[in-house]
PDB file of N, CA and C in Angstrom:
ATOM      1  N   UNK A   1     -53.343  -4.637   5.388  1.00  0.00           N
ATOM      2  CA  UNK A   1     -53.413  -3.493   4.497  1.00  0.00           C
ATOM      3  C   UNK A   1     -54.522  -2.567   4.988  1.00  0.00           C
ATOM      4  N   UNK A   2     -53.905  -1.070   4.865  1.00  0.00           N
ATOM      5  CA  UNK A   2     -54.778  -0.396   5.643  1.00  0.00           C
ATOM      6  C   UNK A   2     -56.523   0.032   4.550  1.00  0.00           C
ATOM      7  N   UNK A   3     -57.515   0.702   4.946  1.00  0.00           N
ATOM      8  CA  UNK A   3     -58.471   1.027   3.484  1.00  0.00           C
ATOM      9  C   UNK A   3     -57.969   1.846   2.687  1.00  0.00           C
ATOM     10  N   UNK A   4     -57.242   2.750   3.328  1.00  0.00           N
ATOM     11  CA  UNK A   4     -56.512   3.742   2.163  1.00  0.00           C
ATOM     12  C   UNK A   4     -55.841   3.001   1.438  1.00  0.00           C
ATOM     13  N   UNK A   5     -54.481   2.327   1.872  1.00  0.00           N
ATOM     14  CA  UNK A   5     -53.632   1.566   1.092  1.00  0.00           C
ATOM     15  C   UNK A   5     -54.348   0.512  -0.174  1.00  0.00           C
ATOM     16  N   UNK A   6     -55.488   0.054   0.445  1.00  0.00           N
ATOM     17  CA  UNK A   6     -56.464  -1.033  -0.830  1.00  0.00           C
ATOM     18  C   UNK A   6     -56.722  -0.085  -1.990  1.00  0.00           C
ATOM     19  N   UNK A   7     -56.855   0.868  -1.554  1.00  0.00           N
ATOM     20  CA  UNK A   7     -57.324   2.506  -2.949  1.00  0.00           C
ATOM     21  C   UNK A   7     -56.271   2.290  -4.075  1.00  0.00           C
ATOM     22  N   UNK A   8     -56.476   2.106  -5.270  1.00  0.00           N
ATOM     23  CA  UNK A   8     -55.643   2.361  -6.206  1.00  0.00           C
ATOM     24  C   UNK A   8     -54.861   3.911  -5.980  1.00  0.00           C
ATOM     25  N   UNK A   9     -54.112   4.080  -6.630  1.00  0.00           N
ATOM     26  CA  UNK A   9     -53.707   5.542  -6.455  1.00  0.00           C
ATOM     27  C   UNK A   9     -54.154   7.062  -7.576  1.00  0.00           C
ATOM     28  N   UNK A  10     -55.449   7.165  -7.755  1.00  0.00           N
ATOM     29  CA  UNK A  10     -55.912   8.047  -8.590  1.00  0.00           C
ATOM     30  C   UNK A  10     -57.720   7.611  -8.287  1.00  0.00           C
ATOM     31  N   UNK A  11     -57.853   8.637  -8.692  1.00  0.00           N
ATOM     32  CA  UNK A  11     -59.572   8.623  -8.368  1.00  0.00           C
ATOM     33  C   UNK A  11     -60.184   7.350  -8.658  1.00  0.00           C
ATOM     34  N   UNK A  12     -61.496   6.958  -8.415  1.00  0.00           N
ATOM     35  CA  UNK A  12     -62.023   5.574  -8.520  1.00  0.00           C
ATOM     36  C   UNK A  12     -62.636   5.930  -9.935  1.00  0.00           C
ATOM     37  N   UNK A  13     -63.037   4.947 -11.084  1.00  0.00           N
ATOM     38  CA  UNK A  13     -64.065   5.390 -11.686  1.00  0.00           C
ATOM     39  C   UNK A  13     -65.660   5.285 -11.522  1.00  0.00           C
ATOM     40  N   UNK A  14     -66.336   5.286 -11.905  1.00  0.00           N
ATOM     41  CA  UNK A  14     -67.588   4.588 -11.364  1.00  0.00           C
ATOM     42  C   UNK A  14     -68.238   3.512 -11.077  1.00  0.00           C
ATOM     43  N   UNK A  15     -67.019   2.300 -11.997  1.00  0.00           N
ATOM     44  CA  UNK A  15     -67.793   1.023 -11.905  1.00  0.00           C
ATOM     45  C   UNK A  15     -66.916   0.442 -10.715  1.00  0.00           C
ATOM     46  N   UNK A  16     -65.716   1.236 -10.501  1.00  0.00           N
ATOM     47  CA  UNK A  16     -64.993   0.535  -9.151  1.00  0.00           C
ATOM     48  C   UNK A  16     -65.979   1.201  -8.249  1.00  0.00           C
ATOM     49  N   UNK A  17     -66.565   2.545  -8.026  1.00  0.00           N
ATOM     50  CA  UNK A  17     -67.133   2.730  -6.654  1.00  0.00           C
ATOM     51  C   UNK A  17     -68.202   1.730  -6.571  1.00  0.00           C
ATOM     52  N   UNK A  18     -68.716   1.509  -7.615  1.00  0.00           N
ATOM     53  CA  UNK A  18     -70.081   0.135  -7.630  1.00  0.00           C
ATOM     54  C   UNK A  18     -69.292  -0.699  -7.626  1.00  0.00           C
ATOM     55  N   UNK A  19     -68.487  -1.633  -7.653  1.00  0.00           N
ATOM     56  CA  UNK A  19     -67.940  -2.355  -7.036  1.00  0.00           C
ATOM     57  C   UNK A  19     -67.572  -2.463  -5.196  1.00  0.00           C
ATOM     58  N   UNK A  20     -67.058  -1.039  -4.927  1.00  0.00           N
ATOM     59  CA  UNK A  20     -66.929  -0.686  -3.409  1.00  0.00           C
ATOM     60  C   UNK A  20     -68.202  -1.156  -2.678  1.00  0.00           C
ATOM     61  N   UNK A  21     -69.420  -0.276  -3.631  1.00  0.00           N
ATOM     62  CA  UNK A  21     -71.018  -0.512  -2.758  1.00  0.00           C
ATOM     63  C   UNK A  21     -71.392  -1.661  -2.437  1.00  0.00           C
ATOM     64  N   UNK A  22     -70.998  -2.972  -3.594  1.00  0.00           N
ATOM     65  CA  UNK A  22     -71.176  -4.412  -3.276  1.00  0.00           C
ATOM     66  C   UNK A  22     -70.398  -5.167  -2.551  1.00  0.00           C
ATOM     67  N   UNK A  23     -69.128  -4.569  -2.068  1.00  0.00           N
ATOM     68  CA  UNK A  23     -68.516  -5.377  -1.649  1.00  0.00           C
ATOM     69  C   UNK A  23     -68.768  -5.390  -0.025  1.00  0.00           C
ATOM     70  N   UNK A  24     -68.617  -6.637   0.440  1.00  0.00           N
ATOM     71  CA  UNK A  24     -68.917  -7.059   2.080  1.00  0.00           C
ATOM     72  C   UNK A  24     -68.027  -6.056   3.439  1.00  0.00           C
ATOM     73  N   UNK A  25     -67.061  -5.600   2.684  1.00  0.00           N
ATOM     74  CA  UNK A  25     -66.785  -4.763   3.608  1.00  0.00           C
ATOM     75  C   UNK A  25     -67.115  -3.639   4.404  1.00  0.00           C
ATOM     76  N   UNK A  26     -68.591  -3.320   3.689  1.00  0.00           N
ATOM     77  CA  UNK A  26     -68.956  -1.610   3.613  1.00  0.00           C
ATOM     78  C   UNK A  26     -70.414  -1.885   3.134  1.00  0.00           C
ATOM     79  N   UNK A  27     -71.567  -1.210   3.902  1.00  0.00           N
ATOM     80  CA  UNK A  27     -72.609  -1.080   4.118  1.00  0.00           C
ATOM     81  C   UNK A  27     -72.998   0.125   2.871  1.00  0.00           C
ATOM     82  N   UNK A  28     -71.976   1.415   2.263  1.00  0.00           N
ATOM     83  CA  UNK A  28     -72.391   1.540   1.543  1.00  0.00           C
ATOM     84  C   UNK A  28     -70.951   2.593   1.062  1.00  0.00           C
ATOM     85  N   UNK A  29     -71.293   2.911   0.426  1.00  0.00           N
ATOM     86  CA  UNK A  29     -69.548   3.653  -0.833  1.00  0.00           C
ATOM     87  C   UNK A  29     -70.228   4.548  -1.557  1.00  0.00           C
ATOM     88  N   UNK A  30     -69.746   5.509  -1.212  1.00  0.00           N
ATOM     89  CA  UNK A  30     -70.487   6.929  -2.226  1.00  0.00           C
ATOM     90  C   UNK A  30     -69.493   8.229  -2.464  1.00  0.00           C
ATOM     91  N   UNK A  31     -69.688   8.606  -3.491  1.00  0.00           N
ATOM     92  CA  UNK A  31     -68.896   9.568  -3.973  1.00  0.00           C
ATOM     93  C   UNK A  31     -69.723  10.823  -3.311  1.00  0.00           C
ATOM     94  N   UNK A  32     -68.549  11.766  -2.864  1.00  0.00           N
ATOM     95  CA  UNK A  32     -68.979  13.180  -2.876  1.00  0.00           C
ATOM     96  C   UNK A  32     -69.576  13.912  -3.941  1.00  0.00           C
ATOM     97  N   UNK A  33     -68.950  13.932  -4.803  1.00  0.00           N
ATOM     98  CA  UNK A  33     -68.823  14.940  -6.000  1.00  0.00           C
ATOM     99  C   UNK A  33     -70.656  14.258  -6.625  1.00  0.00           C
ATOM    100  N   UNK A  34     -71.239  15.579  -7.318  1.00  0.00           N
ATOM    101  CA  UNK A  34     -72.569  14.772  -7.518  1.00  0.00           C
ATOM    102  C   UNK A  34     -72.549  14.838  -8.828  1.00  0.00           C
ATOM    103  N   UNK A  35     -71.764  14.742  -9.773  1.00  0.00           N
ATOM    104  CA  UNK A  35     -71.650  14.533 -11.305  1.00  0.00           C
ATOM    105  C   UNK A  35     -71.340  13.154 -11.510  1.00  0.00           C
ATOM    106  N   UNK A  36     -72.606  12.780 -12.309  1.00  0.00           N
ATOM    107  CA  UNK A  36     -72.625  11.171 -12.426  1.00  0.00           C
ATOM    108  C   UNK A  36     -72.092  11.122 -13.701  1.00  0.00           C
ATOM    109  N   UNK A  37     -70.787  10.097 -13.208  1.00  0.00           N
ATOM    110  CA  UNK A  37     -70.142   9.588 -14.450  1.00  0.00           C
ATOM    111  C   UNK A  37     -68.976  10.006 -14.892  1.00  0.00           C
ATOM    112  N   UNK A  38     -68.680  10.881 -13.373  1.00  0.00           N
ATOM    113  CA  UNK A  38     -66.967  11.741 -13.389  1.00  0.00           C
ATOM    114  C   UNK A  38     -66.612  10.238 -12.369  1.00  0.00           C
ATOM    115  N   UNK A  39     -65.261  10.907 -12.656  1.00  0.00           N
ATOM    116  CA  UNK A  39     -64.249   9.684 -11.318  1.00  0.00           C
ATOM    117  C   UNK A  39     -64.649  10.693  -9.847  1.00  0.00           C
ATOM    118  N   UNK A  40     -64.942   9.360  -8.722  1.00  0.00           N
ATOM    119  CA  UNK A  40     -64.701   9.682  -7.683  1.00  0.00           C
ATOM    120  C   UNK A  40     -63.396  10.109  -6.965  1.00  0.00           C
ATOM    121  N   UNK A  41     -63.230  11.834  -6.482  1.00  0.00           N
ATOM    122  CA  UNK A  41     -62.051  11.813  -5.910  1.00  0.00           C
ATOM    123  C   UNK A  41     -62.744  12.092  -4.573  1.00  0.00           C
ATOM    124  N   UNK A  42     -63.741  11.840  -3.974  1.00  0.00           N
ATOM    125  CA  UNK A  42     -64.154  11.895  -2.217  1.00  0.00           C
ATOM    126  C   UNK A  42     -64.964  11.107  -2.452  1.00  0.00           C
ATOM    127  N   UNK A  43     -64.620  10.140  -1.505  1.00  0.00           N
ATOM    128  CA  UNK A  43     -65.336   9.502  -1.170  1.00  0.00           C
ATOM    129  C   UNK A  43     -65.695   8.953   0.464  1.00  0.00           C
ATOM    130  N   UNK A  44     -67.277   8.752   0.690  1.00  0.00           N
ATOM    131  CA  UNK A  44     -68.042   8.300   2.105  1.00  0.00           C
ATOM    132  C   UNK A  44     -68.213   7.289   2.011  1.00  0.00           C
ATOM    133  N   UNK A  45     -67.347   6.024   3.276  1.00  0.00           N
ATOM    134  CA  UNK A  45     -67.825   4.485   2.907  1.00  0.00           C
ATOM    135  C   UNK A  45     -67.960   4.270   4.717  1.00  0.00           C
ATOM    136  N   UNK A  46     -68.964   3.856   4.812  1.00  0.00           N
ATOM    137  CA  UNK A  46     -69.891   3.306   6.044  1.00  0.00           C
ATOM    138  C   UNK A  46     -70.221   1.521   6.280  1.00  0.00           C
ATOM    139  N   UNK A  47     -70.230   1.434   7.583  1.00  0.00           N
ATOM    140  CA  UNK A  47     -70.063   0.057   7.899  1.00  0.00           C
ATOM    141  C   UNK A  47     -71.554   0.283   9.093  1.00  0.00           C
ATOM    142  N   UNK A  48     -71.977  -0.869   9.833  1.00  0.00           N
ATOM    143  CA  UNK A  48     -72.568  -0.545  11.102  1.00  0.00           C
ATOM    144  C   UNK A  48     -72.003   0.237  12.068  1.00  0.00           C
ATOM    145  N   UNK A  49     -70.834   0.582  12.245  1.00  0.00           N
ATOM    146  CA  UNK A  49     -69.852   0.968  13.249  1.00  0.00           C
ATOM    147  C   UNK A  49     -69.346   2.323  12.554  1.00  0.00           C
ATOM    148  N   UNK A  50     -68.344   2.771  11.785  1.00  0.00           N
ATOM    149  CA  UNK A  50     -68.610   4.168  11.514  1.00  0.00           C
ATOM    150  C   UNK A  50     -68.866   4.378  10.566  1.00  0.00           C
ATOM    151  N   UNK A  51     -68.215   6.016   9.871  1.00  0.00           N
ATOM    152  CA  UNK A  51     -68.363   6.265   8.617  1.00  0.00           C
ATOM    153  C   UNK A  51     -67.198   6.982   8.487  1.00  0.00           C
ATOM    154  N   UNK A  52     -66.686   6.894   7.192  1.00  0.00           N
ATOM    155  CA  UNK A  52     -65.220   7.305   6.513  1.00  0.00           C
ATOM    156  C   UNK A  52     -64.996   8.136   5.486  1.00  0.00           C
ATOM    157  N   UNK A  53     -64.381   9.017   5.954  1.00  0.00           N
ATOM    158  CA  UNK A  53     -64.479  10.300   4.435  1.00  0.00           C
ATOM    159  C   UNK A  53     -62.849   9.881   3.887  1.00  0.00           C
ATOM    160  N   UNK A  54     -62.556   9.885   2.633  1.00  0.00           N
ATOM    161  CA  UNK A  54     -61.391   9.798   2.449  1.00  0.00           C
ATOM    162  C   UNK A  54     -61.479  11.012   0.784  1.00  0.00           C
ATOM    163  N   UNK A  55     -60.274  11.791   0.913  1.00  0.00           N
ATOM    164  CA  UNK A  55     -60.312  12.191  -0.537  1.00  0.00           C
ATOM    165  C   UNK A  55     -58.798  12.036  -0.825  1.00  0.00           C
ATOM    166  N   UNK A  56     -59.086  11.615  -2.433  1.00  0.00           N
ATOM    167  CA  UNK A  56     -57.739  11.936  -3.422  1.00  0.00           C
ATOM    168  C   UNK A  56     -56.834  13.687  -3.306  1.00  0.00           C
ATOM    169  N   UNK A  57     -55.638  13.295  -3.259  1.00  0.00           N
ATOM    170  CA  UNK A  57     -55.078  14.657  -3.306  1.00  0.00           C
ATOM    171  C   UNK A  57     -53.339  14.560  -3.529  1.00  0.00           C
ATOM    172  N   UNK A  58     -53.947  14.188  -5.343  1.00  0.00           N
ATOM    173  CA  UNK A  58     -52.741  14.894  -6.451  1.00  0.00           C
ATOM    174  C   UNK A  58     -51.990  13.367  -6.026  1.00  0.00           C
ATOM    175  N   UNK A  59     -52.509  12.311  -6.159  1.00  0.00           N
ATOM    176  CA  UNK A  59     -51.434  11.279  -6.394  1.00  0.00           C
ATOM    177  C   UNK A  59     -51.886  10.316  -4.946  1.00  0.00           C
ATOM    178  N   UNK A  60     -52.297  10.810  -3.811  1.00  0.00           N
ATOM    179  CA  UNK A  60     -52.656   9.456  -2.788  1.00  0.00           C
ATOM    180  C   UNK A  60     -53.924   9.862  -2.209  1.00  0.00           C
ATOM    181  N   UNK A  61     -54.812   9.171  -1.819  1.00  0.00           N
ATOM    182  CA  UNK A  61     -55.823   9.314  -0.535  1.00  0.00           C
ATOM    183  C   UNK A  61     -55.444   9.496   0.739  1.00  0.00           C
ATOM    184  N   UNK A  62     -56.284  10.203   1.171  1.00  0.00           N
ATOM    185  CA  UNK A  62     -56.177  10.872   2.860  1.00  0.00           C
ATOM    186  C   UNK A  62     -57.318  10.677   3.233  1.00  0.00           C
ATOM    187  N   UNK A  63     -57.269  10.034   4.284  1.00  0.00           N
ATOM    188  CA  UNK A  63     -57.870   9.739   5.669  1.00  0.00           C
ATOM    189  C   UNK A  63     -58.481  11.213   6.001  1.00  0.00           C
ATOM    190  N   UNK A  64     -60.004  11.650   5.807  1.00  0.00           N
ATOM    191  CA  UNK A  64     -60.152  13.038   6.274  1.00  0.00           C
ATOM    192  C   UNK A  64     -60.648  12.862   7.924  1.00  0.00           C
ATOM    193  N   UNK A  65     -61.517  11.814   7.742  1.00  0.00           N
ATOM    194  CA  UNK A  65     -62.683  12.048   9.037  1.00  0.00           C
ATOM    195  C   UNK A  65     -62.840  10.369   9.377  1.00  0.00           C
ATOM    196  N   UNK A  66     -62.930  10.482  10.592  1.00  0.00           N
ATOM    197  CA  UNK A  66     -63.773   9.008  10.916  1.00  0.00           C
ATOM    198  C   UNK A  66     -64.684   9.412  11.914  1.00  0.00           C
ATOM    199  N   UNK A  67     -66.145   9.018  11.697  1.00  0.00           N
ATOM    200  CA  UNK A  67     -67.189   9.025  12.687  1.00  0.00           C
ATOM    201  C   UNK A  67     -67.762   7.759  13.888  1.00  0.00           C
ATOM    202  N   UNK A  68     -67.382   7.392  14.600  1.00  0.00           N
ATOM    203  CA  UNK A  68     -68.124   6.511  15.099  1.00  0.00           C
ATOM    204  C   UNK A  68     -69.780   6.523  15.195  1.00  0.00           C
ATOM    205  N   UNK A  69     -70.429   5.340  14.814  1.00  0.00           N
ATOM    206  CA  UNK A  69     -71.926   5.121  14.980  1.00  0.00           C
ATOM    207  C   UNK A  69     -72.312   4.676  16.003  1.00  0.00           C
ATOM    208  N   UNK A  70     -71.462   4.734  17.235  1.00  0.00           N
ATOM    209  CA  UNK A  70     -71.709   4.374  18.795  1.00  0.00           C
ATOM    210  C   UNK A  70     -73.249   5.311  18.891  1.00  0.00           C
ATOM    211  N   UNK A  71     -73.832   5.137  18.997  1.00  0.00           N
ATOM    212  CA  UNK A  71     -75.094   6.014  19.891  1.00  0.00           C
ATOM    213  C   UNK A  71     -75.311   7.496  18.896  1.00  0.00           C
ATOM    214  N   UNK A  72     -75.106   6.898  17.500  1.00  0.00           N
ATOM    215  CA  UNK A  72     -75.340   8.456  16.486  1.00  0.00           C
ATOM    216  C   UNK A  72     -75.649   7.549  15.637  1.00  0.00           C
ATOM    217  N   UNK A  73     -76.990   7.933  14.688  1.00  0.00           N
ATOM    218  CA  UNK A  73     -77.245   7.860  13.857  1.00  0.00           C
ATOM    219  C   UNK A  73     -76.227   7.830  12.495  1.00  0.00           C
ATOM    220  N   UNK A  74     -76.536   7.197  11.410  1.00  0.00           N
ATOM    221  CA  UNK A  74     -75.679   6.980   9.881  1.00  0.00           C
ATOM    222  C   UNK A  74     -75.483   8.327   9.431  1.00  0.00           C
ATOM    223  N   UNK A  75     -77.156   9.164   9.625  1.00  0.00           N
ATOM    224  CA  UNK A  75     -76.728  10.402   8.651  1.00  0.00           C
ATOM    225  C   UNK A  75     -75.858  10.968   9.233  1.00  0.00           C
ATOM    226  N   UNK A  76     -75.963  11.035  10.679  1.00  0.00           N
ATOM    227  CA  UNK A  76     -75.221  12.152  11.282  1.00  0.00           C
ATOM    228  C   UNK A  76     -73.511  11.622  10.725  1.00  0.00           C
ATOM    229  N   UNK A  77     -72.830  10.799  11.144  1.00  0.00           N
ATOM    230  CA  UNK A  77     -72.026  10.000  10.438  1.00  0.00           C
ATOM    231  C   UNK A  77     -71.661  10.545   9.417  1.00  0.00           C
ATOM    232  N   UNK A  78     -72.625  10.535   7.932  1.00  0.00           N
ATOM    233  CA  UNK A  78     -72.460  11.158   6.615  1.00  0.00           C
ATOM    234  C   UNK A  78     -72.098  12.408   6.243  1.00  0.00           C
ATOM    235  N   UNK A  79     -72.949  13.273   6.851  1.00  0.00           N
ATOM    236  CA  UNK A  79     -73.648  14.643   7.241  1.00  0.00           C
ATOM    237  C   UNK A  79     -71.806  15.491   8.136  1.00  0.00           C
ATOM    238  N   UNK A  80     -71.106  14.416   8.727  1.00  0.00           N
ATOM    239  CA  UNK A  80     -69.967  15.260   9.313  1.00  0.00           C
ATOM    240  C   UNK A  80     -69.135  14.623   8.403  1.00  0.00           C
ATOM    241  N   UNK A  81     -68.767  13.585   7.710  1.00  0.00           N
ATOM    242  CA  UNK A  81     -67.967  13.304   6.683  1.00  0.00           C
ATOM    243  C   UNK A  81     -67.958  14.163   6.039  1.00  0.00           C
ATOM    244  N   UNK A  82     -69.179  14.506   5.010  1.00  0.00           N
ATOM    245  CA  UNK A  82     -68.975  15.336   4.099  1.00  0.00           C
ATOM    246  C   UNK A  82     -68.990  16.420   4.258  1.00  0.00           C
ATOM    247  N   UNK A  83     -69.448  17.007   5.397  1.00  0.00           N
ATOM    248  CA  UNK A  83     -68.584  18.429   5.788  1.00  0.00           C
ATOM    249  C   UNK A  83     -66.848  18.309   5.714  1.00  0.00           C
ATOM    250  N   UNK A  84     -66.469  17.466   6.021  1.00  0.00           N
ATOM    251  CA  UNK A  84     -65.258  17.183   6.672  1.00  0.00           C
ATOM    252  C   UNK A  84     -64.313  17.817   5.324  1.00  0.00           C
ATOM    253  N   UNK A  85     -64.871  16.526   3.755  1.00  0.00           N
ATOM    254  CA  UNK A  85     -64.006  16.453   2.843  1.00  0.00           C
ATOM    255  C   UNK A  85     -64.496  17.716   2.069  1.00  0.00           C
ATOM    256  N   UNK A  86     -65.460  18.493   2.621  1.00  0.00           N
ATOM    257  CA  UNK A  86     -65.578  19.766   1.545  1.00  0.00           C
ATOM    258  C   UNK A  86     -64.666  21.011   1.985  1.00  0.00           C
ATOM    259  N   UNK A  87     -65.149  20.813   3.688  1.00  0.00           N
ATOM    260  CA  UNK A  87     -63.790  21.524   4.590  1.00  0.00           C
ATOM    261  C   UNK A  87     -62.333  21.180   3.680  1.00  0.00           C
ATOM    262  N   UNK A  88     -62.121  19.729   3.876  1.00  0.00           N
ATOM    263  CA  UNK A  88     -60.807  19.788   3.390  1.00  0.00           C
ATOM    264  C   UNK A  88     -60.202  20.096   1.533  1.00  0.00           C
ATOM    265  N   UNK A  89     -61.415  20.307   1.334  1.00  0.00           N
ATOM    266  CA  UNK A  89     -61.471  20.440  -0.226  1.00  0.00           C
ATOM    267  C   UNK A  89     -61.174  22.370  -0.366  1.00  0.00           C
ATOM    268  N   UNK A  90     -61.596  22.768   0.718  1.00  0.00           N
ATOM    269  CA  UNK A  90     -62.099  24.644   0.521  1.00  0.00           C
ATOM    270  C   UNK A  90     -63.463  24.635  -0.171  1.00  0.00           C
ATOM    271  N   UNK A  91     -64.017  23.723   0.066  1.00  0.00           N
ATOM    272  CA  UNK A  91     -65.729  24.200  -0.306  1.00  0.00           C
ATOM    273  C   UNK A  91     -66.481  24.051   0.863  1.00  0.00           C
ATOM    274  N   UNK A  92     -66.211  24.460   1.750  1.00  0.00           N
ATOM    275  CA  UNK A  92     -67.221  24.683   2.621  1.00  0.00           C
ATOM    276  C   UNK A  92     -67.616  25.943   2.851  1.00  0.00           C
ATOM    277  N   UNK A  93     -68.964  26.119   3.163  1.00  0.00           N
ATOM    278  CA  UNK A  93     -69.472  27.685   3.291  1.00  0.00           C
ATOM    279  C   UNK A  93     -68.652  28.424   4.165  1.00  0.00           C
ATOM    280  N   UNK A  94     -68.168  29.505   3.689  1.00  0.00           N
ATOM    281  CA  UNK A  94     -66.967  30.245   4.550  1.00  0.00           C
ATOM    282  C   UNK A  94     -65.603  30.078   4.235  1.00  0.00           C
ATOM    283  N   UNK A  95     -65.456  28.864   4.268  1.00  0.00           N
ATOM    284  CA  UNK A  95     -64.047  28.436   3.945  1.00  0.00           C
ATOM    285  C   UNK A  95     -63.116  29.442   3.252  1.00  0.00           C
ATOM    286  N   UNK A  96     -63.332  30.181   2.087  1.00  0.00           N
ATOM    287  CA  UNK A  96     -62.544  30.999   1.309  1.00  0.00           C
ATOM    288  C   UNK A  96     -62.648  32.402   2.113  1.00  0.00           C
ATOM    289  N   UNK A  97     -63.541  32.679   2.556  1.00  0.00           N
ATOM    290  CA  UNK A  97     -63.896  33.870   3.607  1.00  0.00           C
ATOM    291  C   UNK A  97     -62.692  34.026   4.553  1.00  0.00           C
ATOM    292  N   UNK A  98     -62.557  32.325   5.478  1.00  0.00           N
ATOM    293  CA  UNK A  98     -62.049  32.652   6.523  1.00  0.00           C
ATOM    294  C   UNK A  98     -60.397  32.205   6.118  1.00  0.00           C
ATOM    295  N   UNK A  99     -59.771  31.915   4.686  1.00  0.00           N
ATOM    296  CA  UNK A  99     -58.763  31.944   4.349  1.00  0.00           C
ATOM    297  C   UNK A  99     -58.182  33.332   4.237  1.00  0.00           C
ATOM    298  N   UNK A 100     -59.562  34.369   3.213  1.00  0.00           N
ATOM    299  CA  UNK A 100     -59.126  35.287   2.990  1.00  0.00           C
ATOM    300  C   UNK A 100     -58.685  36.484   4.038  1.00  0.00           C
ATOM    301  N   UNK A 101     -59.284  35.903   4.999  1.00  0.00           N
ATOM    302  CA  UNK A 101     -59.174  37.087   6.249  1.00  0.00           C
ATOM    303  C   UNK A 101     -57.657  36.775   6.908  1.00  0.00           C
ATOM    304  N   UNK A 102     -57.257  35.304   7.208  1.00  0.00           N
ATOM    305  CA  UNK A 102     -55.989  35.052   7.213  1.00  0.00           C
ATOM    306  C   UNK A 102     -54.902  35.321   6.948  1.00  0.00           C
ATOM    307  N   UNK A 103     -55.376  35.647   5.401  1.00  0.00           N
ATOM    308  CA  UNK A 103     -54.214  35.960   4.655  1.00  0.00           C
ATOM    309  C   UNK A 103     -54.108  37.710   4.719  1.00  0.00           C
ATOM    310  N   UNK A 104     -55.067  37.855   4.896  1.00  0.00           N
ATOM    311  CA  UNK A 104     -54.753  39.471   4.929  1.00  0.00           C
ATOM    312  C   UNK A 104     -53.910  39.880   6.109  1.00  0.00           C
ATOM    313  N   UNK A 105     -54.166  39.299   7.117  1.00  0.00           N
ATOM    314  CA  UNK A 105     -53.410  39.204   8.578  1.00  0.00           C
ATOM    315  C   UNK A 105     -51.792  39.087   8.238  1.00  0.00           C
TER     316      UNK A 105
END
């Protein structure tokens, strides 16, 4: 079973992502979103080896980013995850900028 596939199918709530953080598979499990006490729909889960952005979207999880920790630091790891799932969210700085110019095209 793949990590996506282990994901229930709808956001985590909080006591499953604290569950994620303890469990042996994963060095650590963290929600994007910084409102404590909403459901996680992005989430960053890290091992010694990489780091994993995955977000909810409208019914399954997607695989956004995988970082390898070959010869890079964790944050850096984190730091491009969560660019990754805000990119894929449209919250990244610009993001609506460089839609809107698109669309005008």
């Amino acid at each position: 079973m793949s990590l996506v596939e282990s994901l229930p199918p709808r956001p985590l709530s909080p006591k499953e992502l604290t569950g994620l953080n303890t469990a042996d598979a994963f060095e650590l499990a963290v929600s994007v979103e910084s409102d404590d006490g909403d459901e996680a729909r992005s989430l960053l889960l890290a091992t010694d080896a990489w780091v994993k952005a995955l977000a909810f979207d409208g019914g399954s999880w997607t695989l956004v980013e995988t970082v390898s920790l070959d010869g890079r630091e964790r944050i850096e790891g984190l730091q491009a995850c969560e660019e990754a799932v805000r990119e894929f969210r449209g919250e990244a700085e610009g993001t609506e900028d460089a839609r809107d110019a698109a669309d005008a095209s």
